[in-house]
PDB file of N, CA and C in Angstrom:
ATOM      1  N   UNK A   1     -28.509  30.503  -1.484  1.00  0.00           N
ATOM      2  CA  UNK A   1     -27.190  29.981  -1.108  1.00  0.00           C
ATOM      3  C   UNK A   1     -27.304  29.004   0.068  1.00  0.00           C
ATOM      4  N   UNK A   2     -26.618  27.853   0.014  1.00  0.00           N
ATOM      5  CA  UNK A   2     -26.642  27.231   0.964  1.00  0.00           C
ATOM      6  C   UNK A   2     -25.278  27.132   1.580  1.00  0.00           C
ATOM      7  N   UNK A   3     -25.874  26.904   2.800  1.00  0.00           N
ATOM      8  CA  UNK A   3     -24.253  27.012   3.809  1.00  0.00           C
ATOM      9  C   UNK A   3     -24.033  25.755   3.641  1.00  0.00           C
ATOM     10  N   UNK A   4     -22.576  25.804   3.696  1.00  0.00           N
ATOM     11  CA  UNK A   4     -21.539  24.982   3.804  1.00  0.00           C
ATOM     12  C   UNK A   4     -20.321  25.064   4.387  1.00  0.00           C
ATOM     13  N   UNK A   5     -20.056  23.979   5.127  1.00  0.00           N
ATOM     14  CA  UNK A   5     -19.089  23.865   6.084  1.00  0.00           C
ATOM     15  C   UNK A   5     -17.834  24.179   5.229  1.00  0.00           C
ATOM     16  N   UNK A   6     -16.670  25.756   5.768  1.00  0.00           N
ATOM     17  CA  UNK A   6     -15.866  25.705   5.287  1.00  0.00           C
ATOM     18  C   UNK A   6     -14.484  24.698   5.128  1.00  0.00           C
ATOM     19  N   UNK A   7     -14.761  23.998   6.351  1.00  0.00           N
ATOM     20  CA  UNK A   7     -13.546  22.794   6.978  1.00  0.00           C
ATOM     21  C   UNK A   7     -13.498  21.753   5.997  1.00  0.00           C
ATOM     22  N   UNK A   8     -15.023  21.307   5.672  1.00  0.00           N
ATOM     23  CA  UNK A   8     -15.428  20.053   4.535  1.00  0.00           C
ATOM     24  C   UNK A   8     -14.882  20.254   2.812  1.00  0.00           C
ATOM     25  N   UNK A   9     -15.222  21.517   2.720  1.00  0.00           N
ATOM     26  CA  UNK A   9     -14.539  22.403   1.559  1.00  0.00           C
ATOM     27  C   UNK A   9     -13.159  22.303   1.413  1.00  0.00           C
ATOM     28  N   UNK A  10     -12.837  22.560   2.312  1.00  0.00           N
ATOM     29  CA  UNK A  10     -11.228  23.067   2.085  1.00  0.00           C
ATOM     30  C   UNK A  10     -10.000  21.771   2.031  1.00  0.00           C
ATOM     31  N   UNK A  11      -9.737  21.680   0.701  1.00  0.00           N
ATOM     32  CA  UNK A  11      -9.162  20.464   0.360  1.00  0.00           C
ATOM     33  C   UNK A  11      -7.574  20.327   1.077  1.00  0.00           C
ATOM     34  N   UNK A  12      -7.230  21.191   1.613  1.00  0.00           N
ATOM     35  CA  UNK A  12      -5.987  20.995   2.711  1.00  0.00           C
ATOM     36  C   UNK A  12      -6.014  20.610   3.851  1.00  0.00           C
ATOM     37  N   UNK A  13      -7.539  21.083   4.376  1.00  0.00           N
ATOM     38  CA  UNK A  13      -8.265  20.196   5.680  1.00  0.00           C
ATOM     39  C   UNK A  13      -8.580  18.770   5.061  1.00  0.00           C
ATOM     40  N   UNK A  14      -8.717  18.658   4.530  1.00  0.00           N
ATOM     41  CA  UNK A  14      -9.010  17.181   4.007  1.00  0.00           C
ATOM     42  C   UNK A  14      -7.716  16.531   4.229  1.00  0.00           C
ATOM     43  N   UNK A  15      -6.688  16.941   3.544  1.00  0.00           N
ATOM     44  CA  UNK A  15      -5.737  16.826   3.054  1.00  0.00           C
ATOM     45  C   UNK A  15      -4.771  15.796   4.186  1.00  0.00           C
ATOM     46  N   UNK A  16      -5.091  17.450   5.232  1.00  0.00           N
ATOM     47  CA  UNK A  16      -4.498  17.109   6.585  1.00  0.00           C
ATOM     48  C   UNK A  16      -5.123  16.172   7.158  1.00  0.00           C
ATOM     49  N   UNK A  17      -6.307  15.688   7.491  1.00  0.00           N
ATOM     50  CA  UNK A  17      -6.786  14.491   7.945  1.00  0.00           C
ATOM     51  C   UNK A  17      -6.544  13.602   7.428  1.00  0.00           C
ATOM     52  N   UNK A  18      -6.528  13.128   6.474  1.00  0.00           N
ATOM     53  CA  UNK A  18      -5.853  11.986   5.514  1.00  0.00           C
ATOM     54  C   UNK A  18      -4.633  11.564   6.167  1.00  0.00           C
ATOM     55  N   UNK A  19      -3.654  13.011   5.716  1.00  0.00           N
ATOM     56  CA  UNK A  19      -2.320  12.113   5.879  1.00  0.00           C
ATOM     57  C   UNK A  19      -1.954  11.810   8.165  1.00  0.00           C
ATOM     58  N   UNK A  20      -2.667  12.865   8.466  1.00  0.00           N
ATOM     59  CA  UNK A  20      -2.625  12.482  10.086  1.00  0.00           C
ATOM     60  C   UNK A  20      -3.159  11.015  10.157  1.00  0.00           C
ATOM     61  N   UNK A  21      -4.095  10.307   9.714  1.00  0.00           N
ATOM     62  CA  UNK A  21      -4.762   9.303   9.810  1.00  0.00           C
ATOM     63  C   UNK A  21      -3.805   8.488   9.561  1.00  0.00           C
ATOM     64  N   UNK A  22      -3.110   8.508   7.826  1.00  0.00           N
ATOM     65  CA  UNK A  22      -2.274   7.825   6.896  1.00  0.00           C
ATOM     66  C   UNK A  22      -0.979   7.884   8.279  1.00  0.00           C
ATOM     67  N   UNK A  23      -0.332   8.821   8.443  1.00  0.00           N
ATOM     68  CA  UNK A  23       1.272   8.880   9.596  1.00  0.00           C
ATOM     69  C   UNK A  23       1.046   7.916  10.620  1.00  0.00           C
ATOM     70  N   UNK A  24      -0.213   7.179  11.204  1.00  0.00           N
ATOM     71  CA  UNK A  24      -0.313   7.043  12.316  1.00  0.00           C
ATOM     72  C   UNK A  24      -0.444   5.739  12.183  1.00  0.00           C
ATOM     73  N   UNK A  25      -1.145   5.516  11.115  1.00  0.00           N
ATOM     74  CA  UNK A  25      -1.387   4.675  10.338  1.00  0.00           C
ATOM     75  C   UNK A  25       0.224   3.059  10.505  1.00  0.00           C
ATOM     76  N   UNK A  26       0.932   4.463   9.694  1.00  0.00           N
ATOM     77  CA  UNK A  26       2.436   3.672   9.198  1.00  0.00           C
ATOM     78  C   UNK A  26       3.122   4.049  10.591  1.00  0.00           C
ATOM     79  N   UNK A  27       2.742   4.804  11.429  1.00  0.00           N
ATOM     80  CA  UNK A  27       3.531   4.321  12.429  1.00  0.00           C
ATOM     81  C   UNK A  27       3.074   3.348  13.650  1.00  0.00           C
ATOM     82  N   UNK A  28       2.227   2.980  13.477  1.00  0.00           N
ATOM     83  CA  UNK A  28       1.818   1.834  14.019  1.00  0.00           C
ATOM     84  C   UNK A  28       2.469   0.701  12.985  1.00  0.00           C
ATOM     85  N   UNK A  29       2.157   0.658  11.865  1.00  0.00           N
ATOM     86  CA  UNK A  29       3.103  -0.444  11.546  1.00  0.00           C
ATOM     87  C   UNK A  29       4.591  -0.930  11.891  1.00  0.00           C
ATOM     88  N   UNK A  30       5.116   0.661  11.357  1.00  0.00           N
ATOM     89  CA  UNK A  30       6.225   0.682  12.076  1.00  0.00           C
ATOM     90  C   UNK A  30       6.943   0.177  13.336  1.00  0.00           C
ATOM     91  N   UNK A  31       6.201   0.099  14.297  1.00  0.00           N
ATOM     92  CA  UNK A  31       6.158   0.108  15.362  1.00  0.00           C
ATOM     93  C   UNK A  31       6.525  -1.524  15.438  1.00  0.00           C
ATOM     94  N   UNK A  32       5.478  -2.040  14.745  1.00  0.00           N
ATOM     95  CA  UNK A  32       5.304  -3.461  15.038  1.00  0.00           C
ATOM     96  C   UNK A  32       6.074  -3.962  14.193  1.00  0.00           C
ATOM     97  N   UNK A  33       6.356  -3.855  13.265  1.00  0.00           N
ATOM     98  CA  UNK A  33       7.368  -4.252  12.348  1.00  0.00           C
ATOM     99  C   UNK A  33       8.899  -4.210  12.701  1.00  0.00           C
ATOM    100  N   UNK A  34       9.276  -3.478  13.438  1.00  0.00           N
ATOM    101  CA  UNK A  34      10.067  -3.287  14.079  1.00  0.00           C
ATOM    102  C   UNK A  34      10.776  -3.646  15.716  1.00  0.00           C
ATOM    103  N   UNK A  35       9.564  -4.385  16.413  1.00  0.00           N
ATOM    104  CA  UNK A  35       9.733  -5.134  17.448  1.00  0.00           C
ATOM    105  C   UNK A  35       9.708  -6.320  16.793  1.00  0.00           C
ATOM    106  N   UNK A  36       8.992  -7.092  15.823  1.00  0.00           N
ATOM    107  CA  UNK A  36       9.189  -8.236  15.420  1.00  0.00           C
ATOM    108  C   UNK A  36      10.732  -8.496  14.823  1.00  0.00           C
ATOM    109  N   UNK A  37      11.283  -7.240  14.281  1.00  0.00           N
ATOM    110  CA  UNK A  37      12.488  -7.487  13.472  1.00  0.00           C
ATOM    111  C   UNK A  37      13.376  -7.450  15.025  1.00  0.00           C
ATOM    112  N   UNK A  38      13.236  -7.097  15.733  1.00  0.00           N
ATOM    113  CA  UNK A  38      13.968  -6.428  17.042  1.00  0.00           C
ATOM    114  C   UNK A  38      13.953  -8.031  17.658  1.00  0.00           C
ATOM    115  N   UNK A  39      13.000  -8.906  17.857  1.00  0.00           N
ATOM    116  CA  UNK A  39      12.739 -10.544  18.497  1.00  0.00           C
ATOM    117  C   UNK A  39      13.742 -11.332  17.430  1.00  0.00           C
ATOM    118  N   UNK A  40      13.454 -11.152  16.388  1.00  0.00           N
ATOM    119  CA  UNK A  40      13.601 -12.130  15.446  1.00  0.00           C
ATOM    120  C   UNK A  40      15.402 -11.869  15.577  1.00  0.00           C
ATOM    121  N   UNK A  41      15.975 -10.739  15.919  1.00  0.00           N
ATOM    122  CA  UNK A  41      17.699 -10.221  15.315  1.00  0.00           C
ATOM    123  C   UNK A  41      17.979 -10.738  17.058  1.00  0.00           C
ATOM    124  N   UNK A  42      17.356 -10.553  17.895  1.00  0.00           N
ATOM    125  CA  UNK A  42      18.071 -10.647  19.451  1.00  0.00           C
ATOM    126  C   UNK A  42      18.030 -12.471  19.241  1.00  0.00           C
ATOM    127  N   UNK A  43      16.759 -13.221  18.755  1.00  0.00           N
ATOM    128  CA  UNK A  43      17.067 -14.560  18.589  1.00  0.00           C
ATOM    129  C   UNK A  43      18.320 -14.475  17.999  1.00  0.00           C
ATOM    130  N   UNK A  44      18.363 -14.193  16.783  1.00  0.00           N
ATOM    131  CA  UNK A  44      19.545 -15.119  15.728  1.00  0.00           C
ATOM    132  C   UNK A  44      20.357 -14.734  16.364  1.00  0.00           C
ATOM    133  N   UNK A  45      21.231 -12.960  17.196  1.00  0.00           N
ATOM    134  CA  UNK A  45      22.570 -13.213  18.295  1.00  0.00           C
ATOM    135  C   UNK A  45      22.157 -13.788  19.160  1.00  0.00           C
ATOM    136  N   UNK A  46      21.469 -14.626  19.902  1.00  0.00           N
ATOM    137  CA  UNK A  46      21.804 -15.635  20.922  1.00  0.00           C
ATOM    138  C   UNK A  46      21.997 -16.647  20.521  1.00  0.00           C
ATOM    139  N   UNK A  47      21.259 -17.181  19.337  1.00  0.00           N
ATOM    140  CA  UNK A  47      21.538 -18.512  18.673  1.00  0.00           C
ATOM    141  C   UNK A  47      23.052 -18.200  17.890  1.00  0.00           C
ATOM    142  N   UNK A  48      23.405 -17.208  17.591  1.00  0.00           N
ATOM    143  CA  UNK A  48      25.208 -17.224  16.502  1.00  0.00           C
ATOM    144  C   UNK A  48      25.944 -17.180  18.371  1.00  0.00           C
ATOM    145  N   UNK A  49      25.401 -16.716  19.434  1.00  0.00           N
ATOM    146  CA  UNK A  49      26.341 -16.833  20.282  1.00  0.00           C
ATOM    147  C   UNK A  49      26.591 -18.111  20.618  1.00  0.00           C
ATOM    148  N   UNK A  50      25.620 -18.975  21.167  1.00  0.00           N
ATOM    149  CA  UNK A  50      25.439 -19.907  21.563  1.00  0.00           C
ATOM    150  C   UNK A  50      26.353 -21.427  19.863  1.00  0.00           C
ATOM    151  N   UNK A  51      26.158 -20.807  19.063  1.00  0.00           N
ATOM    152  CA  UNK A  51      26.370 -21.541  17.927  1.00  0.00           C
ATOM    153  C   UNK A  51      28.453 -21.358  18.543  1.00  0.00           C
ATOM    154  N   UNK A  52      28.529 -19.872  18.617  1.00  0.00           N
ATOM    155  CA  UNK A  52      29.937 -20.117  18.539  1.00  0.00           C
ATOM    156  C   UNK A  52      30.745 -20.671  19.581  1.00  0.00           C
ATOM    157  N   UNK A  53      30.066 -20.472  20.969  1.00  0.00           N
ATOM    158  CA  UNK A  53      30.561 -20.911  22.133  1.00  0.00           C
ATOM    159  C   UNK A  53      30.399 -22.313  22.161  1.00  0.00           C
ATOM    160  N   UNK A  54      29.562 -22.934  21.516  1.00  0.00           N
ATOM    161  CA  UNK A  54      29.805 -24.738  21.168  1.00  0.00           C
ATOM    162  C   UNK A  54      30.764 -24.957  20.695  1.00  0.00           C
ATOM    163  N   UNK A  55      30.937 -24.500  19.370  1.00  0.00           N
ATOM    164  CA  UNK A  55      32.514 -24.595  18.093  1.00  0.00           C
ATOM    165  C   UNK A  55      33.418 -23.944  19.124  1.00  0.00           C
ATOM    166  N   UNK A  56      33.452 -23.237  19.759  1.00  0.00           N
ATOM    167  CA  UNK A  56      34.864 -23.143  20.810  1.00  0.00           C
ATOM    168  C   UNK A  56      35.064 -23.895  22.079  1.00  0.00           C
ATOM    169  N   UNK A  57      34.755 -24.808  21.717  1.00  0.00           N
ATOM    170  CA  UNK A  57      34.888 -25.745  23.446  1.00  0.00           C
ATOM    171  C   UNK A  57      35.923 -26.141  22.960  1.00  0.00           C
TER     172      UNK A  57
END
């Protein structure tokens, strides 16, 4: 018999490393995907502010 690591075996330990890797993964995207959308939405209200305070002079 040869030993073997029960941790390497056990397909829920696997399982769990995967998706911890995978969560961290998408939340780093998240992250960034979401400050870019966060730049890009604070531009367009300063530019619709600035757009409307011209048309109201």
């Amino acid at each position: 018999m040869t030993h073997r690591d029960p941790h390497l075996e056990n397909p829920n330990f696997i399982w769990l490393n995967f998706s911890t890797k995978f969560y961290f993964q998408i939340l780093k995207m998240t992250q960034n995907l979401f400050s870019q959308f966060l730049l890009k939405y604070d531009v367009f209200v300063k530019s619709k502010i600035l757009i409307t305070k011209g048309v109201h002079k």
